[in-house]
N, C-alpha and C. Protein backbone atom coordinates (compact mmCIF):
# COMPACT_ATOMS: atom_id res chain seq x y z
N UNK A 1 6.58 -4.01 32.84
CA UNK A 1 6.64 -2.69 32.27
C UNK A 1 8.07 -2.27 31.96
N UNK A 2 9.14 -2.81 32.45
CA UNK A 2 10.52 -2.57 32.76
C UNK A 2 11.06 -3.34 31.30
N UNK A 3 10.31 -3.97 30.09
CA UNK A 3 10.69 -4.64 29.24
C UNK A 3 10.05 -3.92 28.15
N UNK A 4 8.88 -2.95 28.38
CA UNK A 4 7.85 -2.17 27.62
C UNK A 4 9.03 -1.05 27.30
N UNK A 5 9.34 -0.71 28.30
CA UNK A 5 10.26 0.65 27.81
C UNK A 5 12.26 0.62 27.38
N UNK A 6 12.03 -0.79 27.33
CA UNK A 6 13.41 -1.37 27.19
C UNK A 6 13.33 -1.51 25.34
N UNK A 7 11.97 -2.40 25.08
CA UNK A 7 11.65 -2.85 23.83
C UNK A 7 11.00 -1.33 23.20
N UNK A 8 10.32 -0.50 23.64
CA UNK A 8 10.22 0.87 22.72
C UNK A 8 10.72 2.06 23.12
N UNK A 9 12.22 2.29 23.55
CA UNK A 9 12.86 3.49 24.07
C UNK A 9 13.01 4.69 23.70
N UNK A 10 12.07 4.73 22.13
CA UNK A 10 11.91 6.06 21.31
C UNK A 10 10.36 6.80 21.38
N UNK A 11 10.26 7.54 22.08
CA UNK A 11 8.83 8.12 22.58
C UNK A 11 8.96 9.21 21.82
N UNK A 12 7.65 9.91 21.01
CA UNK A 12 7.34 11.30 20.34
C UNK A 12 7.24 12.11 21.76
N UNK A 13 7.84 12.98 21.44
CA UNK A 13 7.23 14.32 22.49
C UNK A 13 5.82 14.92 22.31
N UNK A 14 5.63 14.52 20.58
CA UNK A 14 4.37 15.25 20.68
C UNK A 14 2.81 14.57 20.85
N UNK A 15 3.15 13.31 20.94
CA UNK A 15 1.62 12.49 20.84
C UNK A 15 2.35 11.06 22.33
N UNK A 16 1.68 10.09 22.22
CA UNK A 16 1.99 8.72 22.67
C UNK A 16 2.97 7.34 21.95
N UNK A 17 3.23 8.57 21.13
CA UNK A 17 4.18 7.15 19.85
C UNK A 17 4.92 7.03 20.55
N UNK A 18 5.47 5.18 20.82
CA UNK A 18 6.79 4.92 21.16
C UNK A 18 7.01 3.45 19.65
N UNK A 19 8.13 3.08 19.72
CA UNK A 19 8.98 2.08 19.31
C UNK A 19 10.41 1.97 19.88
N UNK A 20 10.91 0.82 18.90
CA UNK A 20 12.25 0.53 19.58
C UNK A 20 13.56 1.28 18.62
N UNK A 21 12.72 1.52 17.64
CA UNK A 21 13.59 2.17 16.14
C UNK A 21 13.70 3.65 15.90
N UNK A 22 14.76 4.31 16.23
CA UNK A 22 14.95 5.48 16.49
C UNK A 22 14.81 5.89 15.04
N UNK A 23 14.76 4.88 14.01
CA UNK A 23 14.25 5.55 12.28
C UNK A 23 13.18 5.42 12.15
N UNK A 24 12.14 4.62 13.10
CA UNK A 24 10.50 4.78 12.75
C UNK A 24 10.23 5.89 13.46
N UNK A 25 10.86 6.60 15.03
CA UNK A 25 10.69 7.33 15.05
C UNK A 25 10.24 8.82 14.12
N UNK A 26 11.75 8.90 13.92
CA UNK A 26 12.00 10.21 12.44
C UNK A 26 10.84 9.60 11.64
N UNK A 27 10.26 8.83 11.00
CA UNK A 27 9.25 8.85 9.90
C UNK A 27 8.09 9.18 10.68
N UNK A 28 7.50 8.31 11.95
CA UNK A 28 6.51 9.26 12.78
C UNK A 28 6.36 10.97 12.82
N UNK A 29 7.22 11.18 13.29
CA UNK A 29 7.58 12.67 13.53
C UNK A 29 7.22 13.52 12.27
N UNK A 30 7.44 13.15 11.58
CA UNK A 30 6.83 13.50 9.83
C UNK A 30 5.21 13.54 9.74
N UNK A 31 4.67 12.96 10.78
CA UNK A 31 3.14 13.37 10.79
C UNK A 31 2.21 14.31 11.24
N UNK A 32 3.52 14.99 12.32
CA UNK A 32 3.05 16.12 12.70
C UNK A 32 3.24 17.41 12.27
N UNK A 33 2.93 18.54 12.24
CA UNK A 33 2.90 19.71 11.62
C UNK A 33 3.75 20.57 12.88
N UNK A 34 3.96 21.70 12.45
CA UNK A 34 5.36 22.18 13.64
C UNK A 34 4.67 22.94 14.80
N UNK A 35 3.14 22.77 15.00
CA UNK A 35 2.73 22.77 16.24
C UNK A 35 2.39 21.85 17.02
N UNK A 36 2.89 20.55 16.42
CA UNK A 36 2.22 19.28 17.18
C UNK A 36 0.98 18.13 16.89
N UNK A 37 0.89 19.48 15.87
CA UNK A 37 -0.70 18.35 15.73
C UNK A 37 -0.50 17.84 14.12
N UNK A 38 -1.48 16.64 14.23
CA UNK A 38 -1.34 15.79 12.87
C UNK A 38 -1.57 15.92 11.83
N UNK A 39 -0.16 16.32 10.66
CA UNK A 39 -0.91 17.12 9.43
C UNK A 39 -1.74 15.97 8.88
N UNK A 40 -2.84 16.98 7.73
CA UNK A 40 -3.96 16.11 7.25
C UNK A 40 -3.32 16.40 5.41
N UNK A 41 -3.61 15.15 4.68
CA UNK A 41 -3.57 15.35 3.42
C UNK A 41 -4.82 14.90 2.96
N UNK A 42 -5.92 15.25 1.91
CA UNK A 42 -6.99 14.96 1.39
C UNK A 42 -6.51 15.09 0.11
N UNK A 43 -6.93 13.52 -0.40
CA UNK A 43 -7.21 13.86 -1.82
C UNK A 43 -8.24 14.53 -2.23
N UNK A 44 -8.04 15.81 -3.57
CA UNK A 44 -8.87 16.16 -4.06
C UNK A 44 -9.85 15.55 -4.99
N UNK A 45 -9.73 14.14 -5.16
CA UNK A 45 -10.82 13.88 -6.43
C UNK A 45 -11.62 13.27 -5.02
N UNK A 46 -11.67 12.50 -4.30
CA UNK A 46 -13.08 11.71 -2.84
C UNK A 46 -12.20 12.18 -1.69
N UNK A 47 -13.03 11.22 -0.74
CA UNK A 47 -12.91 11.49 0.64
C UNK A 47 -12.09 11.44 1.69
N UNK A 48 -10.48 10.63 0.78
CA UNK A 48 -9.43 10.07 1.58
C UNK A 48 -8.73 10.78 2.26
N UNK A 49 -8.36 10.58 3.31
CA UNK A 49 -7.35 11.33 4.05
C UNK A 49 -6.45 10.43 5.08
N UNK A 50 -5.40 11.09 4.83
CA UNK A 50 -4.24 10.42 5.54
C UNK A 50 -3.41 11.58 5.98
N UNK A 51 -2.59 11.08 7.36
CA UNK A 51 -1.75 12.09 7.94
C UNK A 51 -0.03 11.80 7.15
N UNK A 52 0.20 10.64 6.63
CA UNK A 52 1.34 10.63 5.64
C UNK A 52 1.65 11.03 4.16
N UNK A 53 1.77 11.67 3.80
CA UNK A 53 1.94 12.27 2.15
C UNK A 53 2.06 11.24 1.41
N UNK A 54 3.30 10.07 1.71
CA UNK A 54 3.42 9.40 0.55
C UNK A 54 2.20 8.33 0.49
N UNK A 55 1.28 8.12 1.55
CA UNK A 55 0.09 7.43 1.34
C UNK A 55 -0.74 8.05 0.63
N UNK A 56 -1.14 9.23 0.39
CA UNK A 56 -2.01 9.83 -0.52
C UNK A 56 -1.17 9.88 -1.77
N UNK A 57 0.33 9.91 -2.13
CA UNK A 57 0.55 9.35 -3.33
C UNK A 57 0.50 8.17 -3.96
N UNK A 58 0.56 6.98 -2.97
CA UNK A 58 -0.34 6.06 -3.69
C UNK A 58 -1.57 6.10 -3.67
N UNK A 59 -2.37 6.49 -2.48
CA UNK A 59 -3.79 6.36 -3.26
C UNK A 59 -4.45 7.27 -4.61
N UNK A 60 -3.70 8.44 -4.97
CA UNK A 60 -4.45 9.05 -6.14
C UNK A 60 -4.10 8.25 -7.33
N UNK A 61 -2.98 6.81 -7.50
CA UNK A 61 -2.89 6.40 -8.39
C UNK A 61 -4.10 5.45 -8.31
N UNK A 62 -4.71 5.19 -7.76
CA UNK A 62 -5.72 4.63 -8.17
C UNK A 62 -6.87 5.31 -8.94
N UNK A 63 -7.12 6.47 -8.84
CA UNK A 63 -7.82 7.24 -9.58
C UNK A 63 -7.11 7.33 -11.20
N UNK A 64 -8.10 7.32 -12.12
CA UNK A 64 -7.77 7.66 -13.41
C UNK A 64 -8.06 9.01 -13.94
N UNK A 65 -7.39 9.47 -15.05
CA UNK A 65 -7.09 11.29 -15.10
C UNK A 65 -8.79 12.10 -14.96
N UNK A 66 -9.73 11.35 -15.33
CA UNK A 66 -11.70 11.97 -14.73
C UNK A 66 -11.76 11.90 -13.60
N UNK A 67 -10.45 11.18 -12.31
CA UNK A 67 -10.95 11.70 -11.10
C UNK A 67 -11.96 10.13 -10.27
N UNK A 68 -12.44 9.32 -11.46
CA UNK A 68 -13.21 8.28 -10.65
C UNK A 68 -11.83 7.05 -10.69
N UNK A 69 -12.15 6.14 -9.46
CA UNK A 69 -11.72 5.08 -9.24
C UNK A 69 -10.89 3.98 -11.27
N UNK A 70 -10.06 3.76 -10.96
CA UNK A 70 -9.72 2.71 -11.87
C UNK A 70 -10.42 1.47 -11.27
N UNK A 71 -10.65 0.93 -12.31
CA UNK A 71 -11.11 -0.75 -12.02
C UNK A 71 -10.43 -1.62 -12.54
N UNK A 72 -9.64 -2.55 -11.95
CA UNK A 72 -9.03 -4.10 -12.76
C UNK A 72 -10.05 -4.86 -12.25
N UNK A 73 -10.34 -5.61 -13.31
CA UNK A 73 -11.08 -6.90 -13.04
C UNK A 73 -10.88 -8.26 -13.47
N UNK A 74 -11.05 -9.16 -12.55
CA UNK A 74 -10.23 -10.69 -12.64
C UNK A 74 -11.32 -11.18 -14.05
N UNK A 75 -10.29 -11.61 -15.02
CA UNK A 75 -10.67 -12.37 -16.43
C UNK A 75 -11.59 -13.88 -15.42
N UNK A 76 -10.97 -14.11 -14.28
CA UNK A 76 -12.15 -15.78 -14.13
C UNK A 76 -12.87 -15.69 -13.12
N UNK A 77 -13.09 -14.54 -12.57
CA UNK A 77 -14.47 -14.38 -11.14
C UNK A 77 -14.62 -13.29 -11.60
N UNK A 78 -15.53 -12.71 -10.45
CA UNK A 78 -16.57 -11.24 -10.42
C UNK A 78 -15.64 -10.45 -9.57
N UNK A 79 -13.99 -10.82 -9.18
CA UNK A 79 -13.23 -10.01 -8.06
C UNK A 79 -12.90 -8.82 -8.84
N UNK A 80 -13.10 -7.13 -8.40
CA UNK A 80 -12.59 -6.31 -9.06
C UNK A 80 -11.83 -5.62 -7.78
N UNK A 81 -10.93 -4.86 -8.22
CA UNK A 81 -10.23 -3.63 -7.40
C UNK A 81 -9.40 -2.55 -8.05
N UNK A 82 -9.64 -1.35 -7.27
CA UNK A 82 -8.97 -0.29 -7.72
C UNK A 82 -6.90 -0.62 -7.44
N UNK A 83 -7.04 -1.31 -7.25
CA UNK A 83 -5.34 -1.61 -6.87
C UNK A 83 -4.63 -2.39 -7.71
N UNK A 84 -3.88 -2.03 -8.94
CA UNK A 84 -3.46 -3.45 -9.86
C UNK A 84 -2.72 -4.65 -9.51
N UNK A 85 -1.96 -3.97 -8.34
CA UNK A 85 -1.12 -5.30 -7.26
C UNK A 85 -1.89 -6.15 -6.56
N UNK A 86 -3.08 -5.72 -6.37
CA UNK A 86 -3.66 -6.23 -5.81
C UNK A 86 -4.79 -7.29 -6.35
N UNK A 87 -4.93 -7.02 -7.54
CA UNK A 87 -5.60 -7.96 -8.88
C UNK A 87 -4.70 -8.76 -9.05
N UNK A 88 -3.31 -8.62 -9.40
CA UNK A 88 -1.94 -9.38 -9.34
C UNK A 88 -2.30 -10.53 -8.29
N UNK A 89 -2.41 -10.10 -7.02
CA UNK A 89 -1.71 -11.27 -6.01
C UNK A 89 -3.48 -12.14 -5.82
N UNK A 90 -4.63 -11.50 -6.34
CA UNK A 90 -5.45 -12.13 -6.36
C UNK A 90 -5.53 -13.43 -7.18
N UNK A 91 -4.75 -13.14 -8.59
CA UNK A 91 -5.07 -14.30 -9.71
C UNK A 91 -4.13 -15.36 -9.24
N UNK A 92 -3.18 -14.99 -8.41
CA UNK A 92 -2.41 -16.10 -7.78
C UNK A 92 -3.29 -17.60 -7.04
N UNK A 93 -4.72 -16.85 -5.91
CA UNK A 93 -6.05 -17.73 -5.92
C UNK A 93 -6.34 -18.96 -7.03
N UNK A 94 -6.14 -18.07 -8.37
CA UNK A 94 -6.75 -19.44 -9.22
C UNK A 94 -5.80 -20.20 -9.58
N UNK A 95 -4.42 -20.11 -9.30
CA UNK A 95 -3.08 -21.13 -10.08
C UNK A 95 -3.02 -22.23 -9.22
N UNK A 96 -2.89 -23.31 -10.06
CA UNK A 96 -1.95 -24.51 -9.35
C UNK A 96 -1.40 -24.65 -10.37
N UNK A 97 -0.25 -25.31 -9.29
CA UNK A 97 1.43 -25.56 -9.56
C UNK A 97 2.46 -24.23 -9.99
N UNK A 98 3.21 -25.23 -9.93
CA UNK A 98 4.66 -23.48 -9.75
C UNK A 98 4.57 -22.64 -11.20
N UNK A 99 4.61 -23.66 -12.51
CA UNK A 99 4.37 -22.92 -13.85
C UNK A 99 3.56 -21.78 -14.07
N UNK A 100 2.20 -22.31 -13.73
CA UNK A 100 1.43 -20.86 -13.79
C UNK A 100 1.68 -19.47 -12.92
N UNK A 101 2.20 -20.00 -11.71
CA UNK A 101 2.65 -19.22 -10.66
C UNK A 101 4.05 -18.45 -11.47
N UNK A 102 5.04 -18.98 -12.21
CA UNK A 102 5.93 -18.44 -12.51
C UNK A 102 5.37 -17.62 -13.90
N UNK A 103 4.55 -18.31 -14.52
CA UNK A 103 4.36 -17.66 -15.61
C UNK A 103 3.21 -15.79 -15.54
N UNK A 104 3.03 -15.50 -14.28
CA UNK A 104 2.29 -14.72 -13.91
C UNK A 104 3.22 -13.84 -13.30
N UNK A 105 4.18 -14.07 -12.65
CA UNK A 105 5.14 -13.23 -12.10
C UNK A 105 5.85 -12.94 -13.47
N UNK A 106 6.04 -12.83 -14.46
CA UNK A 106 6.76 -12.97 -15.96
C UNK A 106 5.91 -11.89 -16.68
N UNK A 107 4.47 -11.90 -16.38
CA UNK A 107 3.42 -11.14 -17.37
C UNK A 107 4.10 -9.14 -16.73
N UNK A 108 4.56 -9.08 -17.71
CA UNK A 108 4.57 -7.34 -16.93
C UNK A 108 3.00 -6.80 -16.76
N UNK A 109 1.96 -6.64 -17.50
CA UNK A 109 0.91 -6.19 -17.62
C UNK A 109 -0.03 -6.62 -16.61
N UNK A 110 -0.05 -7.34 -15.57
CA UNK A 110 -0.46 -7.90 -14.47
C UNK A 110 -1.84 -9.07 -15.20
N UNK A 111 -1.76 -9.21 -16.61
CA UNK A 111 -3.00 -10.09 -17.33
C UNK A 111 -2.25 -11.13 -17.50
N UNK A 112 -3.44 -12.43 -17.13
CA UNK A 112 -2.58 -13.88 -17.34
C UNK A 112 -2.78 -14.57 -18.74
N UNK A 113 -1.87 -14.43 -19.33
CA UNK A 113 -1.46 -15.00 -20.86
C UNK A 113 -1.03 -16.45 -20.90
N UNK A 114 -1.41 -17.02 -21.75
CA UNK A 114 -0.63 -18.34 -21.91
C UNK A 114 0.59 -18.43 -23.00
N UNK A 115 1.34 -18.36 -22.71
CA UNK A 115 2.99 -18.33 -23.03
C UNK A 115 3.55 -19.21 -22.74
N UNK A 116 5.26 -19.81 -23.22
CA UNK A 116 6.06 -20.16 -22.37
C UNK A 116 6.68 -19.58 -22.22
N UNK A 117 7.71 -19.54 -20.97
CA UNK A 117 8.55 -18.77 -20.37
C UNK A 117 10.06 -19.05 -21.01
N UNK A 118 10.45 -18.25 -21.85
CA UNK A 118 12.33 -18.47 -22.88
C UNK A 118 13.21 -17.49 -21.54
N UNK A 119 12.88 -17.32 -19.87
CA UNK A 119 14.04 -17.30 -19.38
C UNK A 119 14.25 -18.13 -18.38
C-alpha cells in the first residue's frame, strides 16, 4: 500500500480520484461542479451523457445537421460507423503490404482510391 500512495500522490478532495499526475488531476477536477458533484452534459439530439464537455464535443460531431447519427460505410464489407476515424483505421483490416497502407494514410477523404503516391 506504501507504493499505492507513492505511485498516485494526487487525491480529489471531492470524490476517490487519485493518480500520480498532478495535471490529470486539474483535468479531473473539471468534472465536478462547485458543489462537488459531477457536472452532467447531455446531448440534445439522443441519450448521451458525459461528465466532460469536450467529450460531448466530439460526440455531437457524429450527428449530422437533422440531428440523426452520420453513417460511413466500408466500400468492401457490411462494417458501418458513426465515427469517420474510425471507418479510417477499419479499412486498414483489408490492406496488405505497406503501399496500400501508405496510400490510405495519403487519401484526405478517409475513401480508398487507387492512385499513386507523387510524395
Amino acid at each position: 500500500h506504501d507504493l499505492d500512495r507513492v505511485n498516485k500522490k494526487y487525491k480529489c478532495e471531492q470524490c476517490d480520484y487519485k493518480t500520480h499526475l498532478n495535471a490529470s488531476l486539474k483535468q479531473h477536477k473539471l468534472t465536478h461542479d462547485s458543489e462537488g458533484t459531477y457536472k452532467n452534459y447531455k446531448c440534445e439530439l439522443c441519450d448521451y451523457k458525459t461528465h466532460v464537455k469536450d467529450r460531448l464535443k466530439r460526440h455531437k460531431l457524429t450527428h449530422d445537421s437533422e440531428g440523426t447519427y452520420k453513417n460511413y460505410k466500408c466500400e468492401l464489407c457490411d462494417y458501418k460507423t458513426h465515427v469517420k476515424d474510425r471507418l479510417k483505421g477499419h479499412k486498414l483490416t483489408h490492406l496488405n503490404g505497406n503501399l496500400k497502407r501508405h496510400k490510405l494514410i495519403h487519401d484526405s477523404e478517409g475513401t480508398y482510391k487507387n492512385y499513386k503516391c507523387e510524395l
